[in-house]
PDB file of N, CA and C in Angstrom:
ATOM      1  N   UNK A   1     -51.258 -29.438 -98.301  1.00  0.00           N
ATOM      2  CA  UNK A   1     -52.478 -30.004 -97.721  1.00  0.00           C
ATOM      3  C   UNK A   1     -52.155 -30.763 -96.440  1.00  0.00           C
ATOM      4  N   UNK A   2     -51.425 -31.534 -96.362  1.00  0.00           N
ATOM      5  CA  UNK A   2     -50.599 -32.293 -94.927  1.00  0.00           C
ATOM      6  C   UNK A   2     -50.498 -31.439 -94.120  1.00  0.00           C
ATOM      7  N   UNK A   3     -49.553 -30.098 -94.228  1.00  0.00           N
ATOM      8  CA  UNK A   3     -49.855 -29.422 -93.181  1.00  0.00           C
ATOM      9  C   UNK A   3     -50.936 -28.863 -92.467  1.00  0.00           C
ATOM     10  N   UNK A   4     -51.887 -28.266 -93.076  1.00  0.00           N
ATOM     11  CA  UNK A   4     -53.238 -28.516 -92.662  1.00  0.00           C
ATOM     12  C   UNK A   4     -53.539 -29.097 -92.157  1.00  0.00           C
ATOM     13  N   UNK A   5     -53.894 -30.570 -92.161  1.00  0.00           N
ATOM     14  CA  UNK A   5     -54.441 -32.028 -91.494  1.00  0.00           C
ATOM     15  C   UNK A   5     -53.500 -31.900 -90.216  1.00  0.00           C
ATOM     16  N   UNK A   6     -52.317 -31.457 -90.294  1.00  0.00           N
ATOM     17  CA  UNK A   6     -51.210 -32.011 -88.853  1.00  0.00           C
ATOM     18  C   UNK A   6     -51.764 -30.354 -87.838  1.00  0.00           C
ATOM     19  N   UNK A   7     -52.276 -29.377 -88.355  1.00  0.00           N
ATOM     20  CA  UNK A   7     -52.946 -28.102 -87.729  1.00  0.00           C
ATOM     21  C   UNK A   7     -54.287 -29.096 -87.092  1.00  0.00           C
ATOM     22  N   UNK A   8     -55.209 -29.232 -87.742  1.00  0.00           N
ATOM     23  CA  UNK A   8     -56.079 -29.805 -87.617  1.00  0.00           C
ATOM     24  C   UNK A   8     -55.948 -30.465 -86.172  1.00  0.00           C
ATOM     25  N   UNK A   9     -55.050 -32.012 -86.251  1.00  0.00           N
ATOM     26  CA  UNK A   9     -55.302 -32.521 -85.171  1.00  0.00           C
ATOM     27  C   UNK A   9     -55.079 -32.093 -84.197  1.00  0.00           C
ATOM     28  N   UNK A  10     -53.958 -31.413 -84.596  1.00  0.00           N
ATOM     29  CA  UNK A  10     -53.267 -30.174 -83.139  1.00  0.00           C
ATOM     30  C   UNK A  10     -54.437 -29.656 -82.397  1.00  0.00           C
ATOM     31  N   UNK A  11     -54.886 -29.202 -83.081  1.00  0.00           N
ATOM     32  CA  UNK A  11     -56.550 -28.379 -82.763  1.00  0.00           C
ATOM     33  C   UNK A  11     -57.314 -29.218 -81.953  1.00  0.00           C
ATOM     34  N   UNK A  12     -57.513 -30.443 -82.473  1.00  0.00           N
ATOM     35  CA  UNK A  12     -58.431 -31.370 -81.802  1.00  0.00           C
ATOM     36  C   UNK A  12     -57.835 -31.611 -80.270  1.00  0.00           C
ATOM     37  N   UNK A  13     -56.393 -32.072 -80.746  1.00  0.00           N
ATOM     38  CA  UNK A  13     -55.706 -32.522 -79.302  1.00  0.00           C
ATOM     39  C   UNK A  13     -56.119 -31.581 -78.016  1.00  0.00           C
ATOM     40  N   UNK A  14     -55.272 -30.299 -78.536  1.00  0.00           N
ATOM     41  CA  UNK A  14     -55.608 -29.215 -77.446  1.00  0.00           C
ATOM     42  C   UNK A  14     -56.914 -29.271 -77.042  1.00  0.00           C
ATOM     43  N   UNK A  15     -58.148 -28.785 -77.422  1.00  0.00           N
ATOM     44  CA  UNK A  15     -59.494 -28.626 -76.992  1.00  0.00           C
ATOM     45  C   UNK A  15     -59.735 -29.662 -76.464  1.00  0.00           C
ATOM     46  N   UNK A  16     -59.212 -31.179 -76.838  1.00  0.00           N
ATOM     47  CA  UNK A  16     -59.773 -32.752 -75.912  1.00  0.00           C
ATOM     48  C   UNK A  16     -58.919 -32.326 -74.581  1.00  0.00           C
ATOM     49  N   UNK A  17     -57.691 -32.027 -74.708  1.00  0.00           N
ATOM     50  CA  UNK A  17     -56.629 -31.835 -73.459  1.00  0.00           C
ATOM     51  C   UNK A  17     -57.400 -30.880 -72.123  1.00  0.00           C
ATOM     52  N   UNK A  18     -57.874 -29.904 -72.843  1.00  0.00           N
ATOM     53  CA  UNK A  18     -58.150 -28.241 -72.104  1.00  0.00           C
ATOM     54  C   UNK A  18     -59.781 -29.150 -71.451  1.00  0.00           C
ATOM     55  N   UNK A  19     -60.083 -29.511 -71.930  1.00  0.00           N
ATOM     56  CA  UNK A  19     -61.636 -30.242 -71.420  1.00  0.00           C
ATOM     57  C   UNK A  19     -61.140 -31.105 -70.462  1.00  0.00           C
ATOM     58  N   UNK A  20     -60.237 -32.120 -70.846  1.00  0.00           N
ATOM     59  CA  UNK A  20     -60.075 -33.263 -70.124  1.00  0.00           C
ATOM     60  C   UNK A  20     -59.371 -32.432 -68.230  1.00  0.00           C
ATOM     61  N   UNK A  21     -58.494 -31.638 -68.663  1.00  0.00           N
ATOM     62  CA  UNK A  21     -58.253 -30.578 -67.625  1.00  0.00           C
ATOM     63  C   UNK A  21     -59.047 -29.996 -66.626  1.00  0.00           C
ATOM     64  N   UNK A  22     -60.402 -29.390 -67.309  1.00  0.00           N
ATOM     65  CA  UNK A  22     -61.250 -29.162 -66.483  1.00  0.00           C
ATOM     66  C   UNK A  22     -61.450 -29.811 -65.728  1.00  0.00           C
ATOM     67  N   UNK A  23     -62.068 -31.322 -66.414  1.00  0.00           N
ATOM     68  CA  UNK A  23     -62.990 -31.831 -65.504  1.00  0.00           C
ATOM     69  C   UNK A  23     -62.087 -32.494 -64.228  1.00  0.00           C
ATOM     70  N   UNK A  24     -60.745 -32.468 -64.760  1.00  0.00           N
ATOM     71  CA  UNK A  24     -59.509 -33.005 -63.457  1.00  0.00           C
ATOM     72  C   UNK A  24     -59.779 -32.017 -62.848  1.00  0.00           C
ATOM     73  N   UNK A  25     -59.555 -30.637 -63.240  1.00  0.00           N
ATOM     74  CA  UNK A  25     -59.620 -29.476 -61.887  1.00  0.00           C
ATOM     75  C   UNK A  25     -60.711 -29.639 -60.910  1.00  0.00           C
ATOM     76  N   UNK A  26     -61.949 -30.146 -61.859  1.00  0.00           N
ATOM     77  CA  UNK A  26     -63.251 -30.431 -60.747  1.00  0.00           C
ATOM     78  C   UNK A  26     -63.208 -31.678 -59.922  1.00  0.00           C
ATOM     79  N   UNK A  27     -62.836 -32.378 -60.619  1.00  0.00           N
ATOM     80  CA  UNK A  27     -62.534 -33.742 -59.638  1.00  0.00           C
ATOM     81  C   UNK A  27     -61.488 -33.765 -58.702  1.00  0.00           C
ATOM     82  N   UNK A  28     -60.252 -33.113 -58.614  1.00  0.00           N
ATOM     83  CA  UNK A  28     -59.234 -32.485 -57.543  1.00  0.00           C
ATOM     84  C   UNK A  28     -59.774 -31.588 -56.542  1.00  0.00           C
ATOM     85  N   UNK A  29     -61.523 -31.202 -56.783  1.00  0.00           N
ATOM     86  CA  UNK A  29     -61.693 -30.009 -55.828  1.00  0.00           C
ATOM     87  C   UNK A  29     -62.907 -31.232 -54.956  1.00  0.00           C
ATOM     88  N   UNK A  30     -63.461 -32.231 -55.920  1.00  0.00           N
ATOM     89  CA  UNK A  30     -64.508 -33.163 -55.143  1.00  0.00           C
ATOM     90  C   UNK A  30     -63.529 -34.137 -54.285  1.00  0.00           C
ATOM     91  N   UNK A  31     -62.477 -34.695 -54.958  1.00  0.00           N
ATOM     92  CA  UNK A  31     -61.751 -35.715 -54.255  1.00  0.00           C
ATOM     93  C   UNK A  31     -60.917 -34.824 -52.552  1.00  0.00           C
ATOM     94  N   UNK A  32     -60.596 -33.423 -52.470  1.00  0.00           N
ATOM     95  CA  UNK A  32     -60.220 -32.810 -51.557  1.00  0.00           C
ATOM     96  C   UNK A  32     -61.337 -32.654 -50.969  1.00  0.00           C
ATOM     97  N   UNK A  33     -62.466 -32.501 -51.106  1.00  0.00           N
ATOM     98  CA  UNK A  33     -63.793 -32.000 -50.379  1.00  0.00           C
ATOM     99  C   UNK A  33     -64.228 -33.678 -49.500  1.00  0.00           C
ATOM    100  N   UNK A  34     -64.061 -34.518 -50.551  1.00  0.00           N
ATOM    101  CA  UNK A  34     -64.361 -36.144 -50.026  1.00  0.00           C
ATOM    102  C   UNK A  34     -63.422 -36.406 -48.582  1.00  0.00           C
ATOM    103  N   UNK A  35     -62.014 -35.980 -49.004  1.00  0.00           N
ATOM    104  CA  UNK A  35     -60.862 -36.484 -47.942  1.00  0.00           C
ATOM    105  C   UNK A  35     -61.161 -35.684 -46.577  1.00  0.00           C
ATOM    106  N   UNK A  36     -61.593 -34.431 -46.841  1.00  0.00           N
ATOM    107  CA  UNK A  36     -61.475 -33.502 -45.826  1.00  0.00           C
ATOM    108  C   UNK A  36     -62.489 -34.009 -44.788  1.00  0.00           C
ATOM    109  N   UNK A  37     -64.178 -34.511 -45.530  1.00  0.00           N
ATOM    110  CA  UNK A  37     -64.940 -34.851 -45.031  1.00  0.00           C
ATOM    111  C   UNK A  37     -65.128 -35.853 -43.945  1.00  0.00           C
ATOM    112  N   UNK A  38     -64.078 -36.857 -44.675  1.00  0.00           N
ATOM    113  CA  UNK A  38     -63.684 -38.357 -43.803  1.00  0.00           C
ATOM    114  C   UNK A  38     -62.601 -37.936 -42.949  1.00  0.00           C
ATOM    115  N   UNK A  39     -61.958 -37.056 -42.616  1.00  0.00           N
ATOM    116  CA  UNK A  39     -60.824 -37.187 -42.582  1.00  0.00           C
ATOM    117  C   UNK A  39     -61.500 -36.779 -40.881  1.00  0.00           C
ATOM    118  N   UNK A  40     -62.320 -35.702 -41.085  1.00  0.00           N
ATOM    119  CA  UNK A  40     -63.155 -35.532 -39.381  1.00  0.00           C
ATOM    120  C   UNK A  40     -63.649 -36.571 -38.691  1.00  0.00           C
ATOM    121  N   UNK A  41     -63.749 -37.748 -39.381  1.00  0.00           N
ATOM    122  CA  UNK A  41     -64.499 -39.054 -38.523  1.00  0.00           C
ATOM    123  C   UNK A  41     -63.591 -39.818 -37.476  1.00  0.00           C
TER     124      UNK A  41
END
Protein backbone atom coordinates (compact mmCIF):
# COMPACT_ATOMS: atom_id res chain seq x y z
CA UNK A 1 0.00 0.00 0.00
CA UNK A 2 3.03 2.63 0.69
CA UNK A 3 4.11 2.11 -2.54
CA UNK A 4 1.13 3.30 -4.03
CA UNK A 5 0.83 6.52 -1.88
CA UNK A 6 4.81 7.28 -2.85
CA UNK A 7 3.28 6.68 -6.95
CA UNK A 8 0.62 8.86 -6.01
CA UNK A 9 2.55 11.87 -4.93
CA UNK A 10 4.97 11.37 -7.70
CA UNK A 11 1.94 11.93 -9.85
CA UNK A 12 0.88 14.97 -8.11
CA UNK A 13 4.47 16.45 -8.10
CA UNK A 14 4.95 16.02 -11.84
CA UNK A 15 1.51 17.52 -13.10
CA UNK A 16 2.08 20.66 -10.26
CA UNK A 17 5.83 20.82 -11.90
CA UNK A 18 4.61 20.48 -15.83
CA UNK A 19 1.88 23.39 -14.99
CA UNK A 20 4.11 25.41 -12.94
CA UNK A 21 6.49 25.15 -16.27
CA UNK A 22 4.05 26.38 -18.46
CA UNK A 23 3.10 29.22 -16.99
CA UNK A 24 7.20 30.07 -16.62
CA UNK A 25 7.37 29.40 -20.42
CA UNK A 26 4.58 32.14 -20.72
CA UNK A 27 5.99 34.49 -18.44
CA UNK A 28 9.71 34.14 -20.15
CA UNK A 29 7.88 35.03 -23.47
CA UNK A 30 5.88 38.31 -21.57
CA UNK A 31 9.00 39.31 -19.53
CA UNK A 32 11.17 39.20 -23.19
CA UNK A 33 8.27 41.00 -24.98
CA UNK A 34 8.30 43.71 -21.77
CA UNK A 35 12.35 44.14 -22.12
CA UNK A 36 12.32 44.36 -25.82
CA UNK A 37 9.59 47.00 -25.58
CA UNK A 38 11.56 49.33 -23.13
CA UNK A 39 14.54 48.54 -24.37
CA UNK A 40 13.49 50.94 -27.77
CA UNK A 41 12.94 53.99 -25.46
Amino acid sequence: MRRKNENVVHIIIHNVLTELTKDTSKMDGFIEEYNRSHAEE
